[in-house]
C-alpha atoms as a PDB file:
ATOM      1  CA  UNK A   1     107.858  97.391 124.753  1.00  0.00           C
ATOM      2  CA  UNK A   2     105.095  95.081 126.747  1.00  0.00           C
ATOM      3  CA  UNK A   3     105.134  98.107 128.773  1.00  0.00           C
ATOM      4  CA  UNK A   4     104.329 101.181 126.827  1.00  0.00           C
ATOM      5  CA  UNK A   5     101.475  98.459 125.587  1.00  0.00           C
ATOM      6  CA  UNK A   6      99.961  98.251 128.609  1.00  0.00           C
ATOM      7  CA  UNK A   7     100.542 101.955 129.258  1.00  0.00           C
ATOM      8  CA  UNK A   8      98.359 102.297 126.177  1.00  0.00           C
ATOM      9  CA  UNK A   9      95.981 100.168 126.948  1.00  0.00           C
ATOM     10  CA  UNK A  10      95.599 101.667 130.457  1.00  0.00           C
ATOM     11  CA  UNK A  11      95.469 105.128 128.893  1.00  0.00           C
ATOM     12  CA  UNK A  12      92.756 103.978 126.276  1.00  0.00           C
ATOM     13  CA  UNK A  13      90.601 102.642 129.011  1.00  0.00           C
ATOM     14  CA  UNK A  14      90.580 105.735 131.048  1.00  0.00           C
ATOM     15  CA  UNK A  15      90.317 108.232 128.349  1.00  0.00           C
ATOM     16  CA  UNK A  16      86.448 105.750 127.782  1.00  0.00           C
ATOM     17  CA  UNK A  17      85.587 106.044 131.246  1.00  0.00           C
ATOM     18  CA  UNK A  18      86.327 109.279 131.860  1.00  0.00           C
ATOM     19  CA  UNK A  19      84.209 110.723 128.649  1.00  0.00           C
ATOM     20  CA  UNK A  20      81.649 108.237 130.121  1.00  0.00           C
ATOM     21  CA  UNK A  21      81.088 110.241 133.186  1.00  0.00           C
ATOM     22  CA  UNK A  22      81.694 113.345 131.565  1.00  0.00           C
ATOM     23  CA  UNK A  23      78.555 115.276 131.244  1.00  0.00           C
ATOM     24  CA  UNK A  24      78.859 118.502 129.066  1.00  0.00           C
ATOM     25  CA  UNK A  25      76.455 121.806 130.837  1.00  0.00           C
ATOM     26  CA  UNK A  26      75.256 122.657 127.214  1.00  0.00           C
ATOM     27  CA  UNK A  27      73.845 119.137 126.786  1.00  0.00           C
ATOM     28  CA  UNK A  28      70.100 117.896 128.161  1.00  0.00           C
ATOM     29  CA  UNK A  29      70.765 114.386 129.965  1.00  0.00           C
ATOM     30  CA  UNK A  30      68.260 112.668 131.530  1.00  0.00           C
ATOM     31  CA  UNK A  31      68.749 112.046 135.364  1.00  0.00           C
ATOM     32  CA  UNK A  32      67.476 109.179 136.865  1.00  0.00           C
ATOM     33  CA  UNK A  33      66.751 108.625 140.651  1.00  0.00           C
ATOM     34  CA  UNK A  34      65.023 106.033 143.472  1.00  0.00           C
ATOM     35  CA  UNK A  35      63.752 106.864 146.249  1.00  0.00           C
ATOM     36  CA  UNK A  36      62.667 105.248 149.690  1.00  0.00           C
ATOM     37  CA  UNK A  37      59.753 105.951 151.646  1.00  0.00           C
ATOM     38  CA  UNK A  38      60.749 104.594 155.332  1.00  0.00           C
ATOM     39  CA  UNK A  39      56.918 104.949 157.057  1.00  0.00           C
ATOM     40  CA  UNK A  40      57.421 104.817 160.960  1.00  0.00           C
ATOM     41  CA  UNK A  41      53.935 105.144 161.779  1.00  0.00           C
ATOM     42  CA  UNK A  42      50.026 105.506 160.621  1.00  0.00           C
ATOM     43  CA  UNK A  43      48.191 102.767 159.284  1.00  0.00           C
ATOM     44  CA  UNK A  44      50.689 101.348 156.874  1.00  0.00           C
ATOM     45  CA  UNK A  45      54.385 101.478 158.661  1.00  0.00           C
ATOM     46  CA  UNK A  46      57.354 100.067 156.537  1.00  0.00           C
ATOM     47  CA  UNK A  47      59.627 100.367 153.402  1.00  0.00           C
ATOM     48  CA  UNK A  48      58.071 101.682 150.451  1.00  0.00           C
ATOM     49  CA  UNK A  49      60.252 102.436 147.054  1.00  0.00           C
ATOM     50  CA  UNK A  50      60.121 104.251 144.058  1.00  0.00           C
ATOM     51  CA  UNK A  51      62.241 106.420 141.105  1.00  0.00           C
ATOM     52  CA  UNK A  52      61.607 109.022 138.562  1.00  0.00           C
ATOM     53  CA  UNK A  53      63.722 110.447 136.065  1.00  0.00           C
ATOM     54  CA  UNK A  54      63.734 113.786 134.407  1.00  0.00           C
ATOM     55  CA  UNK A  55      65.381 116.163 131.321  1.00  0.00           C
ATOM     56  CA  UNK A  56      67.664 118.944 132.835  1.00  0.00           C
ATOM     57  CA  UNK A  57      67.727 121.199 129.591  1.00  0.00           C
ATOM     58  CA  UNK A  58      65.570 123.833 131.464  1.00  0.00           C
ATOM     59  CA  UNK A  59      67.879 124.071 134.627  1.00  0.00           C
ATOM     60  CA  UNK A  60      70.608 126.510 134.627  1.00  0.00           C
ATOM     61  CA  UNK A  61      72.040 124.733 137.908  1.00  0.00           C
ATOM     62  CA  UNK A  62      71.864 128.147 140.139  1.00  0.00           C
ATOM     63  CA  UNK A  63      69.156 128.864 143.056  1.00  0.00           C
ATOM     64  CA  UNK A  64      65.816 127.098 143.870  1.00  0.00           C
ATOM     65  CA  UNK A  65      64.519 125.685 140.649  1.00  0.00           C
ATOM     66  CA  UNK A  66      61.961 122.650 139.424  1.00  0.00           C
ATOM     67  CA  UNK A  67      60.705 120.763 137.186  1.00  0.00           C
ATOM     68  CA  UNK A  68      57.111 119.110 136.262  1.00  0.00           C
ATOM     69  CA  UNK A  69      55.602 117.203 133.887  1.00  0.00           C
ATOM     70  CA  UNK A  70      55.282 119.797 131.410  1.00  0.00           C
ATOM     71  CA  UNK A  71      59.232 121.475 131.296  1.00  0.00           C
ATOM     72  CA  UNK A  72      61.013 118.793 132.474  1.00  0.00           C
ATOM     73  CA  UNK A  73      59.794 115.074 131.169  1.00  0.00           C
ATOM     74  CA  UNK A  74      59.213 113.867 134.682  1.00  0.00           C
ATOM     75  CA  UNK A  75      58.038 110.447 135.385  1.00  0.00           C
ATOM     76  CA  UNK A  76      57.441 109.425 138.438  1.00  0.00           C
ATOM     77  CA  UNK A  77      57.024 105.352 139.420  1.00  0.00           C
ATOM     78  CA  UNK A  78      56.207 104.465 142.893  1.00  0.00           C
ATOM     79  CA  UNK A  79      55.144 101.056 144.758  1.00  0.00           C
ATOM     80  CA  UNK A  80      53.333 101.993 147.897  1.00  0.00           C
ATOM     81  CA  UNK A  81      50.743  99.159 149.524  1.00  0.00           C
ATOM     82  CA  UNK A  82      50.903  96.705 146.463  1.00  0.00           C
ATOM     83  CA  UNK A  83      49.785  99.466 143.898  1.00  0.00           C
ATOM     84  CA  UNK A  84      52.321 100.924 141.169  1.00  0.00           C
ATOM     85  CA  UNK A  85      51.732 104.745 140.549  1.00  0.00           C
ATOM     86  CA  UNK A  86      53.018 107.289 138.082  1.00  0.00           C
ATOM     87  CA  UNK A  87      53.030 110.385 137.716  1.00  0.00           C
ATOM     88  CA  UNK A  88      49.529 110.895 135.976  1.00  0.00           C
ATOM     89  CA  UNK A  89      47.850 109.781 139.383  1.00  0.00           C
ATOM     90  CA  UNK A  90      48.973 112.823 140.771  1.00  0.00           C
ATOM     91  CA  UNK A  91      45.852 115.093 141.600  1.00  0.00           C
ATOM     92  CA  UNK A  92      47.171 118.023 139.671  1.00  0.00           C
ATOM     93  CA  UNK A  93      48.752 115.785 136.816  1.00  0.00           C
ATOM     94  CA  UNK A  94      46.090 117.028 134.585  1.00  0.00           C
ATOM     95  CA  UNK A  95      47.031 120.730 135.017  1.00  0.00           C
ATOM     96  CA  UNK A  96      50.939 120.185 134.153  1.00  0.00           C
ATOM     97  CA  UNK A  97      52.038 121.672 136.919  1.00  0.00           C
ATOM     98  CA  UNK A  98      52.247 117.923 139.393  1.00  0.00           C
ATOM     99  CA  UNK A  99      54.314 116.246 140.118  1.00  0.00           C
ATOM    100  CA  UNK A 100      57.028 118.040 140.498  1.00  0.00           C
ATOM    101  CA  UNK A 101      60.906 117.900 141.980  1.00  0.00           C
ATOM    102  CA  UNK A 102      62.797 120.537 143.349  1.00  0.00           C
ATOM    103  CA  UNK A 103      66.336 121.834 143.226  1.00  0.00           C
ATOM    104  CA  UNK A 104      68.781 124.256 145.361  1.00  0.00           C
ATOM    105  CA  UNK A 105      71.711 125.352 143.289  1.00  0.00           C
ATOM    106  CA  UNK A 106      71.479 121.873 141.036  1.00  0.00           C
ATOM    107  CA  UNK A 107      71.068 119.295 143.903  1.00  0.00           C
ATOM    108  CA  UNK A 108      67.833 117.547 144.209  1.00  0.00           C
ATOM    109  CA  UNK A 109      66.097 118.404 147.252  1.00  0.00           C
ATOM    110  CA  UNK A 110      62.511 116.203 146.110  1.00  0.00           C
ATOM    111  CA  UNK A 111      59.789 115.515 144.785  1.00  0.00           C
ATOM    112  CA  UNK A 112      56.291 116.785 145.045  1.00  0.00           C
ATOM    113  CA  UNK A 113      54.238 113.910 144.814  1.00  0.00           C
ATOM    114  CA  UNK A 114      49.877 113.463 145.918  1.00  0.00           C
ATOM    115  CA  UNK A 115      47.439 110.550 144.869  1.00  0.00           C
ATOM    116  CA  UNK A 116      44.222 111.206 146.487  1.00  0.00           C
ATOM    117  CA  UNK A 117      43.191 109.477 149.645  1.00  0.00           C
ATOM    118  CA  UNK A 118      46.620 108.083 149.984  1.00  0.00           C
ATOM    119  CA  UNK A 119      49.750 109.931 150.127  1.00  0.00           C
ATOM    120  CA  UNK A 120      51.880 113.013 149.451  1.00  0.00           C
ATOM    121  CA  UNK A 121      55.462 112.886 149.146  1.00  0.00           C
ATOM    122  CA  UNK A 122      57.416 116.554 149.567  1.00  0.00           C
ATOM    123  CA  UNK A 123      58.527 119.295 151.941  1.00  0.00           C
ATOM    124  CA  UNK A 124      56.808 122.212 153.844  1.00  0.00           C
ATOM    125  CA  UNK A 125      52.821 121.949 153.597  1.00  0.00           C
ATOM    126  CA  UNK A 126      52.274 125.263 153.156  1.00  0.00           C
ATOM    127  CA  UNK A 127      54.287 125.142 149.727  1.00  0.00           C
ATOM    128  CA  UNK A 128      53.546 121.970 148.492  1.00  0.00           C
ATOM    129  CA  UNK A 129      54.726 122.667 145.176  1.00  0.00           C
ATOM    130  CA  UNK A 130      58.042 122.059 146.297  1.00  0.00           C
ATOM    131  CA  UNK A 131      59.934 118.910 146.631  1.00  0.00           C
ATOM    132  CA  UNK A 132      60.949 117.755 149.710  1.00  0.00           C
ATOM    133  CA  UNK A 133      61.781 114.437 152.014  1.00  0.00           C
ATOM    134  CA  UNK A 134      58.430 113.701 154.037  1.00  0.00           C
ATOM    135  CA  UNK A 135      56.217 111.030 154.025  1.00  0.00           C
ATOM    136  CA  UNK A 136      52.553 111.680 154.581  1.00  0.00           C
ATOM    137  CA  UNK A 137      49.336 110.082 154.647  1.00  0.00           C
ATOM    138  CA  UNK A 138      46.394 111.963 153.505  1.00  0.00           C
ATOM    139  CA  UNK A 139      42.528 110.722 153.474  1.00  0.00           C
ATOM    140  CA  UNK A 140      41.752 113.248 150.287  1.00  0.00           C
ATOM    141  CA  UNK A 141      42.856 115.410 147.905  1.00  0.00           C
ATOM    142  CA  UNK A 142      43.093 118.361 150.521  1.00  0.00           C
ATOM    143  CA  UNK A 143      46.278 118.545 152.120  1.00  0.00           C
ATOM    144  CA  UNK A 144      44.581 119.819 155.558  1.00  0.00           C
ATOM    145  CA  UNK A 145      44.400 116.320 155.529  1.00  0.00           C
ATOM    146  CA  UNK A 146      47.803 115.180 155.625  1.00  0.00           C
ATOM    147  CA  UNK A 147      49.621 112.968 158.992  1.00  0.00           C
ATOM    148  CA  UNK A 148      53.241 112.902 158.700  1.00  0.00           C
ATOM    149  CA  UNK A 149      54.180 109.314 159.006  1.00  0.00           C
ATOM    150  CA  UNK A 150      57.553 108.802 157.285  1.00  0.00           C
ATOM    151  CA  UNK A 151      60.725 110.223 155.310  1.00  0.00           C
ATOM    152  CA  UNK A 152      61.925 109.910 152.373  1.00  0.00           C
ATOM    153  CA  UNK A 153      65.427 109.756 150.616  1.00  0.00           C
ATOM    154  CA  UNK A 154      66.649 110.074 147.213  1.00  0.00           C
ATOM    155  CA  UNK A 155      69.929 108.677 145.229  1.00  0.00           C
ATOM    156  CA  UNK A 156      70.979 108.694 142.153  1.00  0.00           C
ATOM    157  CA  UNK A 157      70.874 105.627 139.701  1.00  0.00           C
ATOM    158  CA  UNK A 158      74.582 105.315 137.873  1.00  0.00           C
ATOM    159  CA  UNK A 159      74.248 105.811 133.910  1.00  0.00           C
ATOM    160  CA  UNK A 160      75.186 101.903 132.997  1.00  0.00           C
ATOM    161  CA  UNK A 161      77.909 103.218 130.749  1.00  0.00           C
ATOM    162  CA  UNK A 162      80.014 105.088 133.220  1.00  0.00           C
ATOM    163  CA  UNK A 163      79.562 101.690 135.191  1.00  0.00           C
ATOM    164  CA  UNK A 164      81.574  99.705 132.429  1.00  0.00           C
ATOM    165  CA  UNK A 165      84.031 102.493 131.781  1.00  0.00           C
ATOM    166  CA  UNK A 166      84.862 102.349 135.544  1.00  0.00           C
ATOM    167  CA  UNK A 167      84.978  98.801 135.411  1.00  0.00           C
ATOM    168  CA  UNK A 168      86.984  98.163 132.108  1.00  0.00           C
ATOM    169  CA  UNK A 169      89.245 101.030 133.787  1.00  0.00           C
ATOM    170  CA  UNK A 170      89.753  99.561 137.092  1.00  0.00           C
ATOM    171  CA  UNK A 171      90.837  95.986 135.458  1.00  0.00           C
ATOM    172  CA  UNK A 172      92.925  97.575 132.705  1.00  0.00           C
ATOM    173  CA  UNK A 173      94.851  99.137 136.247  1.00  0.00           C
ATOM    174  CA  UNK A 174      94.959  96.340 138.072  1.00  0.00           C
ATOM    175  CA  UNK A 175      96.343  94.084 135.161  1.00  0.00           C
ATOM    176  CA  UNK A 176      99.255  97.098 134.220  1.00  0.00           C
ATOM    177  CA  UNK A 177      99.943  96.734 137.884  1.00  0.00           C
ATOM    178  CA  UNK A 178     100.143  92.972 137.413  1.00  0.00           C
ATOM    179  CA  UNK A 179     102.612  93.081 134.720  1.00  0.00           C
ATOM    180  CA  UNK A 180     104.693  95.684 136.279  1.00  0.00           C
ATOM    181  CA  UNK A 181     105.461  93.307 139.167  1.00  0.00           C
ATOM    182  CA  UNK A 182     105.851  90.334 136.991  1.00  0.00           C
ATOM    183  CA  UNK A 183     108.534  92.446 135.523  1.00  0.00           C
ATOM    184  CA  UNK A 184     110.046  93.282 138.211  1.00  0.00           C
ATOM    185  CA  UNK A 185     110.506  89.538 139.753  1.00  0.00           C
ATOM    186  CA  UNK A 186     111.881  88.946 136.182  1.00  0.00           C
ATOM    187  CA  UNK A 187     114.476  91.623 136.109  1.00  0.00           C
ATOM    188  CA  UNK A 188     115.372  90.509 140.094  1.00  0.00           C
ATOM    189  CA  UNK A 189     116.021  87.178 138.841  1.00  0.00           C
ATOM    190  CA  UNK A 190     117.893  87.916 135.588  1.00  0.00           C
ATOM    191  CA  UNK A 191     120.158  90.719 137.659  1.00  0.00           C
ATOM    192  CA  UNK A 192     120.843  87.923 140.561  1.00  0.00           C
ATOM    193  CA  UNK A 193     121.812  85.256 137.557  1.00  0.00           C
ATOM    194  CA  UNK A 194     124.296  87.830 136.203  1.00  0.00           C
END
């Protein structure tokens, strides 16, 4: 009876974890990321970090896609040199169309990030309205500009509730698998009395 309890238990906490991490196509989540800047040369070499976060309800999840400012709620935060930037430094914030991050079928491939006279985060400079995972410096707003001095990589930030459903999921196991042994020194011992 203690058992099928436990079982139950078990079950129960799964079941919330599970739904927790489940993320339904027809819904709009909001995704967050951080990102590292690792500078390995130029003026100002070292660690850099940031994050933005963004709506998916206008990605269907299949080719090259992105997202700005104005179709995807993108905010961008990033601490480079002892200065915290968002997204409405961007040079082209003004237009909607900066910053922006890219996608390949659904993954993230980066962002497209430029503050005048200091930096641009993203890919290929002849397409620098998509996302990518270099680090440069620039001394304007002009991209001819721009001194590759760095990468840059991306993960994602877990949703704190899929955290605690893992968590409440993974003790719930390990106490079922607890009792299960305690129950089976108990039925050893009983079956060695008899």
């Amino acid at each position: 009876m203690k058992l099928n309890k436990s079982l139950g238990i078990a079950t129960f906490a799964l079941t919330v974890s599970l739904s927790a991490l489940e993320v339904k196509p027809t819904q709009a989540a909001i995704f967050n990321y951080k990102f590292t800047v690792n500078a390995t040369s130029g003026a100002n070499p070292g660690q850099y970090f940031g994050s933005f976060s963004y709506d998916d309800s206008n990605l269907t999840g299949v080719g090259e896609e992105s997202l700005d400012v104005s179709n995807g709620l993108l905010s961008v935060k990033f601490d480079y040199l002892g200065t915290k930037y968002t997204e409405v430094d961007d040079v082209d914030y003004g237009t909607g169309v900066a910053p922006t991050v890219s996608f390949k079928d659904g993954k993230v491939l980066g962002l497209s990030y430029l503050v005048e006279d200091q930096f641009f985060i993203g890919g290929d400079l002849d397409d620098p309205f998509v996302g990518g995972n270099i680090f440069y410096s620039v001394e304007s707003a002009d991209l001819f500009t721009a001194n590759q001095v760095g990468t840059v990589t991306y993960s994602t930030v877990p949703e704190p509730l899929a955290v605690v459903g893992t968590a409440i999921a993974s003790v719930a196991g390990l106490w079922v698998n607890r009792r299960k042994k305690a129950l089976n020194c108990q039925n050893k011992i009983y079956a060695s009395n008899s």
